[in-house]
N, C-alpha and C. Protein backbone atom coordinates (compact mmCIF):
# COMPACT_ATOMS: atom_id res chain seq x y z
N UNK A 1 18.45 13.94 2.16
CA UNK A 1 18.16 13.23 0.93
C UNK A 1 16.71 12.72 0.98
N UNK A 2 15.70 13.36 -0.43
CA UNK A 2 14.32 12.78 0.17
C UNK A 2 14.57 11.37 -0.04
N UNK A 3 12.91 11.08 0.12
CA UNK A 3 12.73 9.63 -0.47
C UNK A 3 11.81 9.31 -1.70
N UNK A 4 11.81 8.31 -1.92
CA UNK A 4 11.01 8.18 -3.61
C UNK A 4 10.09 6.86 -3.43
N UNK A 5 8.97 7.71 -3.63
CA UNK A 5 7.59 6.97 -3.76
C UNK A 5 7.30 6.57 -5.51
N UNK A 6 7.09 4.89 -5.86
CA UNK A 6 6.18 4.85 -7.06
C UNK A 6 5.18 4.08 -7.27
N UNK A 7 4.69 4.63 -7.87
CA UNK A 7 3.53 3.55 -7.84
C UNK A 7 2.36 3.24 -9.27
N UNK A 8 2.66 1.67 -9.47
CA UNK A 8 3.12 1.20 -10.41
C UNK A 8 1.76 0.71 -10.83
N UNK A 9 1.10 1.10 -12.30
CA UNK A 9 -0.31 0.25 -12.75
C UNK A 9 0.02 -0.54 -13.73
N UNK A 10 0.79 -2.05 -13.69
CA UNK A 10 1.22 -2.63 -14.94
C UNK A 10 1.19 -4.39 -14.68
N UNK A 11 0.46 -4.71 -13.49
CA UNK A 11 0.00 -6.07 -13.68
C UNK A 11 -0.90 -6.60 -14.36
N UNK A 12 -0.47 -8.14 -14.66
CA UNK A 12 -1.32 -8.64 -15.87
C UNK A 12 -2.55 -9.31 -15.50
N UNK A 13 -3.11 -8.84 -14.16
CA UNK A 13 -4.11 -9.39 -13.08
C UNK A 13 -4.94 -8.19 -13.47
N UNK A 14 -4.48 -6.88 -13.79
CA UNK A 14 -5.38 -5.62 -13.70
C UNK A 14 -6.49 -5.97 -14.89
N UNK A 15 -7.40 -5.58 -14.41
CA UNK A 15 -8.53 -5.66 -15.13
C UNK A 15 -8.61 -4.74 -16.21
N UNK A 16 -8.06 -3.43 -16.72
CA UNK A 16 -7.49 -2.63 -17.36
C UNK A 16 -8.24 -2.04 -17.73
N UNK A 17 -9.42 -1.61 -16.87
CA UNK A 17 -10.81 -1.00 -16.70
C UNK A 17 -10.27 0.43 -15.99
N UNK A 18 -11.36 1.21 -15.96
CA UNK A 18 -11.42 2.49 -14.79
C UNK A 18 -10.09 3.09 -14.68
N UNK A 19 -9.79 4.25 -14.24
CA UNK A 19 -8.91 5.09 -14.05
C UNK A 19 -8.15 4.67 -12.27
N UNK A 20 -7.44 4.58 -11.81
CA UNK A 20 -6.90 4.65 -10.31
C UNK A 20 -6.59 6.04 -10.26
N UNK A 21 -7.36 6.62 -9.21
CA UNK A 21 -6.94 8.29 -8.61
C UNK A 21 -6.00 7.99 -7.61
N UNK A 22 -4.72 8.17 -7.75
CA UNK A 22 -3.69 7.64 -6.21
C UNK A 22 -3.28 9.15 -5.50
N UNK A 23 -3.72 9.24 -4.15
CA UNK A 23 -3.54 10.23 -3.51
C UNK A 23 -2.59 9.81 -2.14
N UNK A 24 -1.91 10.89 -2.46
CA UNK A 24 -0.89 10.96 -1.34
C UNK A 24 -1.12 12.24 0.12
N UNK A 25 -1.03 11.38 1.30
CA UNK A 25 -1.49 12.49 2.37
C UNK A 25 -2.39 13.33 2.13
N UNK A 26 -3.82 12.75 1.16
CA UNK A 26 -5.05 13.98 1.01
C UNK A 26 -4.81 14.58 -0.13
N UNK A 27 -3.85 14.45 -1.03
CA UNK A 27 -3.35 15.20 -1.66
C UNK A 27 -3.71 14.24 -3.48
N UNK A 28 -4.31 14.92 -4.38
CA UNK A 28 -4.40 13.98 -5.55
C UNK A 28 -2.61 14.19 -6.26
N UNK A 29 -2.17 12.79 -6.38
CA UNK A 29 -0.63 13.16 -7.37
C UNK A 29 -0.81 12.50 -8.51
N UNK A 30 -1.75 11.69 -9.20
CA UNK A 30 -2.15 10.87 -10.14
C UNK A 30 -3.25 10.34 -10.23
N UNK A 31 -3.47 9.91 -11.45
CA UNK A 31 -4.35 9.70 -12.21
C UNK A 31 -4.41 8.70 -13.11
N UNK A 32 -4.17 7.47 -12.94
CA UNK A 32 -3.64 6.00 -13.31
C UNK A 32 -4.06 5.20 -14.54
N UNK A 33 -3.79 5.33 -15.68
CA UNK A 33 -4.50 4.28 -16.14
C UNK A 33 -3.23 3.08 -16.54
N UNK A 34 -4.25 2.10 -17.15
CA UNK A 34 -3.09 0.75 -16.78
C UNK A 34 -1.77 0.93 -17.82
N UNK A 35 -1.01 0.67 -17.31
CA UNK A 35 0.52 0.84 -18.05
C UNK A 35 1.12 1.99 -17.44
N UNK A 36 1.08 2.60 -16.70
CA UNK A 36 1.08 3.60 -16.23
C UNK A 36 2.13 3.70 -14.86
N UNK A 37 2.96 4.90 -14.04
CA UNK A 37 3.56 4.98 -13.22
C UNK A 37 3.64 6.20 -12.87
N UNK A 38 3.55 6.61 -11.63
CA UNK A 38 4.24 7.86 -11.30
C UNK A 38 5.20 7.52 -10.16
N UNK A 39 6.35 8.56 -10.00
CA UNK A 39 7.48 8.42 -8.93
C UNK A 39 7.33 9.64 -8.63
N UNK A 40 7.62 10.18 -7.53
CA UNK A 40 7.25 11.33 -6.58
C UNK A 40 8.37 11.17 -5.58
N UNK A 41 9.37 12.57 -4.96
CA UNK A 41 10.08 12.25 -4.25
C UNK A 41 9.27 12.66 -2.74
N UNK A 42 9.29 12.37 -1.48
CA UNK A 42 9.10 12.57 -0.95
C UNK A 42 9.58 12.68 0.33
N UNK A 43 9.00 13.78 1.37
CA UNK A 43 9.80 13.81 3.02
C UNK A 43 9.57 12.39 3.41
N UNK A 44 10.69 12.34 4.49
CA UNK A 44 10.86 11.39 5.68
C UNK A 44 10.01 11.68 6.66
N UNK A 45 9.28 10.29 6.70
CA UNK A 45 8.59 9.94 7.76
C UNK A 45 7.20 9.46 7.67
N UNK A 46 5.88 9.81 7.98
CA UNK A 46 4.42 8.60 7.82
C UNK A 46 3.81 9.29 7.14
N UNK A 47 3.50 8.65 6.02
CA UNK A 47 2.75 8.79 4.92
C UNK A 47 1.16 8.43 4.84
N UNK A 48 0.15 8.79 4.20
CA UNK A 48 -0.99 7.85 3.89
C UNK A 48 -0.69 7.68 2.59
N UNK A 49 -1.05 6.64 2.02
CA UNK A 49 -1.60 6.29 0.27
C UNK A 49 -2.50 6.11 0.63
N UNK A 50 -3.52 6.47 -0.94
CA UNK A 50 -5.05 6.43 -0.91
C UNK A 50 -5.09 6.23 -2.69
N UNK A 51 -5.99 4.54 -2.89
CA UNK A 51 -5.40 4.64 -4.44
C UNK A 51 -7.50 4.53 -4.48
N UNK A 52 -8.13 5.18 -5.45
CA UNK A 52 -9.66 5.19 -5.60
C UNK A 52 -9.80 5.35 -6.85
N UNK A 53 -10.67 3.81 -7.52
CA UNK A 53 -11.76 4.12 -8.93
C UNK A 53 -12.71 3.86 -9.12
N UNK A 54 -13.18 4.90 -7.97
CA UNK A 54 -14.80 5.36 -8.11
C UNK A 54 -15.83 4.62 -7.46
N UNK A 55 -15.39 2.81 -7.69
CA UNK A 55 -15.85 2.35 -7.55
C UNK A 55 -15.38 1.81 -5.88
N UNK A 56 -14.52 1.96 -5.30
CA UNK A 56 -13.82 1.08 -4.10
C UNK A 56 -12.42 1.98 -4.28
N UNK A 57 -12.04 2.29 -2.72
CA UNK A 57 -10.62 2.83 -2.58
C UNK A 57 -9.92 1.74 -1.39
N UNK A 58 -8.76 1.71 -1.37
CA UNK A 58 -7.91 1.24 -0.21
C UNK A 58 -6.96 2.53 -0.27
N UNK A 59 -6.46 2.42 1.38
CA UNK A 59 -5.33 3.08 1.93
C UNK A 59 -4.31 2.05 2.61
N UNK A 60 -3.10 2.83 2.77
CA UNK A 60 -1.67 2.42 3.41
C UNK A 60 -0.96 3.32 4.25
N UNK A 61 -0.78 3.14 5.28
CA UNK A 61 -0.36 3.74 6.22
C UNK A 61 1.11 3.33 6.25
N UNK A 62 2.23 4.12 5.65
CA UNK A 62 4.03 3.49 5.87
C UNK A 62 4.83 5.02 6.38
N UNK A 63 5.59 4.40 6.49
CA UNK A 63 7.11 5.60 7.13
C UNK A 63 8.21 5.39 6.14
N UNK A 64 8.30 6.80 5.80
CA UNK A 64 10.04 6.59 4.40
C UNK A 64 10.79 6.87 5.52
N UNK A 65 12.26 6.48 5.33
CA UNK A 65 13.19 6.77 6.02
C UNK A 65 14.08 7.61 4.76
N UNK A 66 15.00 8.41 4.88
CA UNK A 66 15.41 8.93 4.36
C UNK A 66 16.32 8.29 3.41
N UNK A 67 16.45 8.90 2.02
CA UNK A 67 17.14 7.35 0.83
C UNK A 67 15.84 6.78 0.23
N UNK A 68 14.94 6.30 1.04
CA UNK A 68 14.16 5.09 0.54
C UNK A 68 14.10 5.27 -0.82
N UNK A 69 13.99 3.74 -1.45
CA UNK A 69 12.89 3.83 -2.45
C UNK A 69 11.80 3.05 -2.18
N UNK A 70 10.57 3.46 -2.30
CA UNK A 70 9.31 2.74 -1.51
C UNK A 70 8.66 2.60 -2.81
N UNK A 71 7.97 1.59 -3.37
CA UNK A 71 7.46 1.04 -4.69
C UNK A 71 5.76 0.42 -3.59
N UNK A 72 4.51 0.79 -4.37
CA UNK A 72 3.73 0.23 -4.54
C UNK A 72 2.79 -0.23 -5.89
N UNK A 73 2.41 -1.45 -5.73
CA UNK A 73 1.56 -1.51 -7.03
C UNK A 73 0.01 -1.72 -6.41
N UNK A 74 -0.86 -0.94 -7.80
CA UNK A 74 -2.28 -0.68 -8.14
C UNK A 74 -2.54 -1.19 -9.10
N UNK A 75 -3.62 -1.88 -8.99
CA UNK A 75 -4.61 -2.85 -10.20
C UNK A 75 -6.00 -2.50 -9.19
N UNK A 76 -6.69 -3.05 -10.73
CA UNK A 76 -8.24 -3.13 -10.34
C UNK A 76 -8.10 -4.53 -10.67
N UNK A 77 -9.22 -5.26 -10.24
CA UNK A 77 -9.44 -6.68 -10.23
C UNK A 77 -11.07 -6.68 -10.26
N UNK A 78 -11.05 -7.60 -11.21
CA UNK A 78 -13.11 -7.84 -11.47
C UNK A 78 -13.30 -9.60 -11.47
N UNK A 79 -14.26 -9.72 -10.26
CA UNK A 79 -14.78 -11.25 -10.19
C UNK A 79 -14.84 -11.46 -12.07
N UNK A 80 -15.60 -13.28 -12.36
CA UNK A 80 -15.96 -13.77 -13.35
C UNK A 80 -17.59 -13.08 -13.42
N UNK A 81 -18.20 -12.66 -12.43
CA UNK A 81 -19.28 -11.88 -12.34
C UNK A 81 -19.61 -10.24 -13.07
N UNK A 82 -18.77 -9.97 -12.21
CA UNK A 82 -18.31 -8.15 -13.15
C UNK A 82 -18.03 -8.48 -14.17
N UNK A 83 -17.21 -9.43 -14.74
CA UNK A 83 -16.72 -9.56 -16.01
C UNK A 83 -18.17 -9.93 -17.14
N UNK A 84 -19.28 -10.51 -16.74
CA UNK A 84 -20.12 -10.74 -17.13
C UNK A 84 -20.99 -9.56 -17.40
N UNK A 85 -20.96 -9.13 -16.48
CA UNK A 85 -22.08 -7.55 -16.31
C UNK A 85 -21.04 -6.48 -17.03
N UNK A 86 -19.93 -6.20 -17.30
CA UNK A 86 -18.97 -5.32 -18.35
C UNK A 86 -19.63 -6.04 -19.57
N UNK A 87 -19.55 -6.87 -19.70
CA UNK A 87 -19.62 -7.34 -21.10
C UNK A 87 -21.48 -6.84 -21.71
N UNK A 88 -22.01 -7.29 -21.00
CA UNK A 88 -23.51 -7.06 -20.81
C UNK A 88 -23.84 -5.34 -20.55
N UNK A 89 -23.33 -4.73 -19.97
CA UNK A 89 -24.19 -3.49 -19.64
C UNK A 89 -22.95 -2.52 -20.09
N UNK A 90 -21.43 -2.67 -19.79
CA UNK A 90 -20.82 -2.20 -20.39
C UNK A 90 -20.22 -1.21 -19.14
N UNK A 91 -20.46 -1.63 -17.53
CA UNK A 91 -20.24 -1.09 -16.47
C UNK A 91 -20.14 -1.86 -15.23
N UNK A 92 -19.60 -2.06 -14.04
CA UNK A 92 -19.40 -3.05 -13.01
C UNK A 92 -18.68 -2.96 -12.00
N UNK A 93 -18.97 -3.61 -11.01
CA UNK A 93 -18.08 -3.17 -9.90
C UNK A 93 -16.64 -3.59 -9.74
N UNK A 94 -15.87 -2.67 -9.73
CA UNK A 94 -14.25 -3.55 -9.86
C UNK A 94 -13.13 -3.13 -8.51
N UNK A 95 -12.63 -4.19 -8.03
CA UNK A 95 -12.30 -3.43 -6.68
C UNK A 95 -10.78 -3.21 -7.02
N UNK A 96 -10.44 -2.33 -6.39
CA UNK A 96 -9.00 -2.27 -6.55
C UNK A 96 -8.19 -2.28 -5.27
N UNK A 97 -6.88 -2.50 -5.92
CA UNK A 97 -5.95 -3.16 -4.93
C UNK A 97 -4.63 -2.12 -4.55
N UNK A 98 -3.94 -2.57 -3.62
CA UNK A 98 -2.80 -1.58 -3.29
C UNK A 98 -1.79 -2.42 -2.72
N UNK A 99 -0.87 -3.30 -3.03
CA UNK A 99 0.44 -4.13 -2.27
C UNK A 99 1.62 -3.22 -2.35
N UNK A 100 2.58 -3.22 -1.58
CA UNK A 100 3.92 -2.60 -1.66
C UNK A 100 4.89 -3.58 -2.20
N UNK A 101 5.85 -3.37 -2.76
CA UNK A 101 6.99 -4.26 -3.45
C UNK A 101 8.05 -4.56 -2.94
């Protein structure tokens, strides 16, 4: 029985800027924008996540066990700074995030 990876762009923290590219083991499986989800079943055993927009990526290193359901969430997040320079130039640095659920 695989396991089931999702991963979720729908917090009200997300800056609701930029695209999230979420790649699995090297592999692109999405293409994120906010409101957004993909679920993917996947083999048992160690995974990488890799969530990147453009601007800043994080990774996660986990193990499915077989059954799982493994949930992570992705947002971008922008200081009161970026938020200033979006507004102004209409571009900025926004870092994004990766927690599991």
């Amino acid at each position: 029985m695989p396991s089931t990876l999702t991963v979720d762009r729908n917090s009200t923290e997300d800056a609701q800027q930029r695209e999230i590219i979420v790649k699995l083991d090297g592999e692109q499986i999405a293409q994120l924008a906010y409101g957004q989800s993909i679920t993917k079943e996947i083999p048992a055993g160690p995974h990488t996540l890799l969530v990147d927009n453009t601007w800043n990526k994080k990774s996660v290193v986990f193990s499915a066990v077989e059954g799982d359901s493994i949930r992570f969430l992705a947002k971008n997040t922008s200081s009161r700074f970026s938020e200033f320079l979006l507004m102004i130039f209409g571009a900025a640095p926004i870092r994004v995030s990766l927690d599991r659920q």
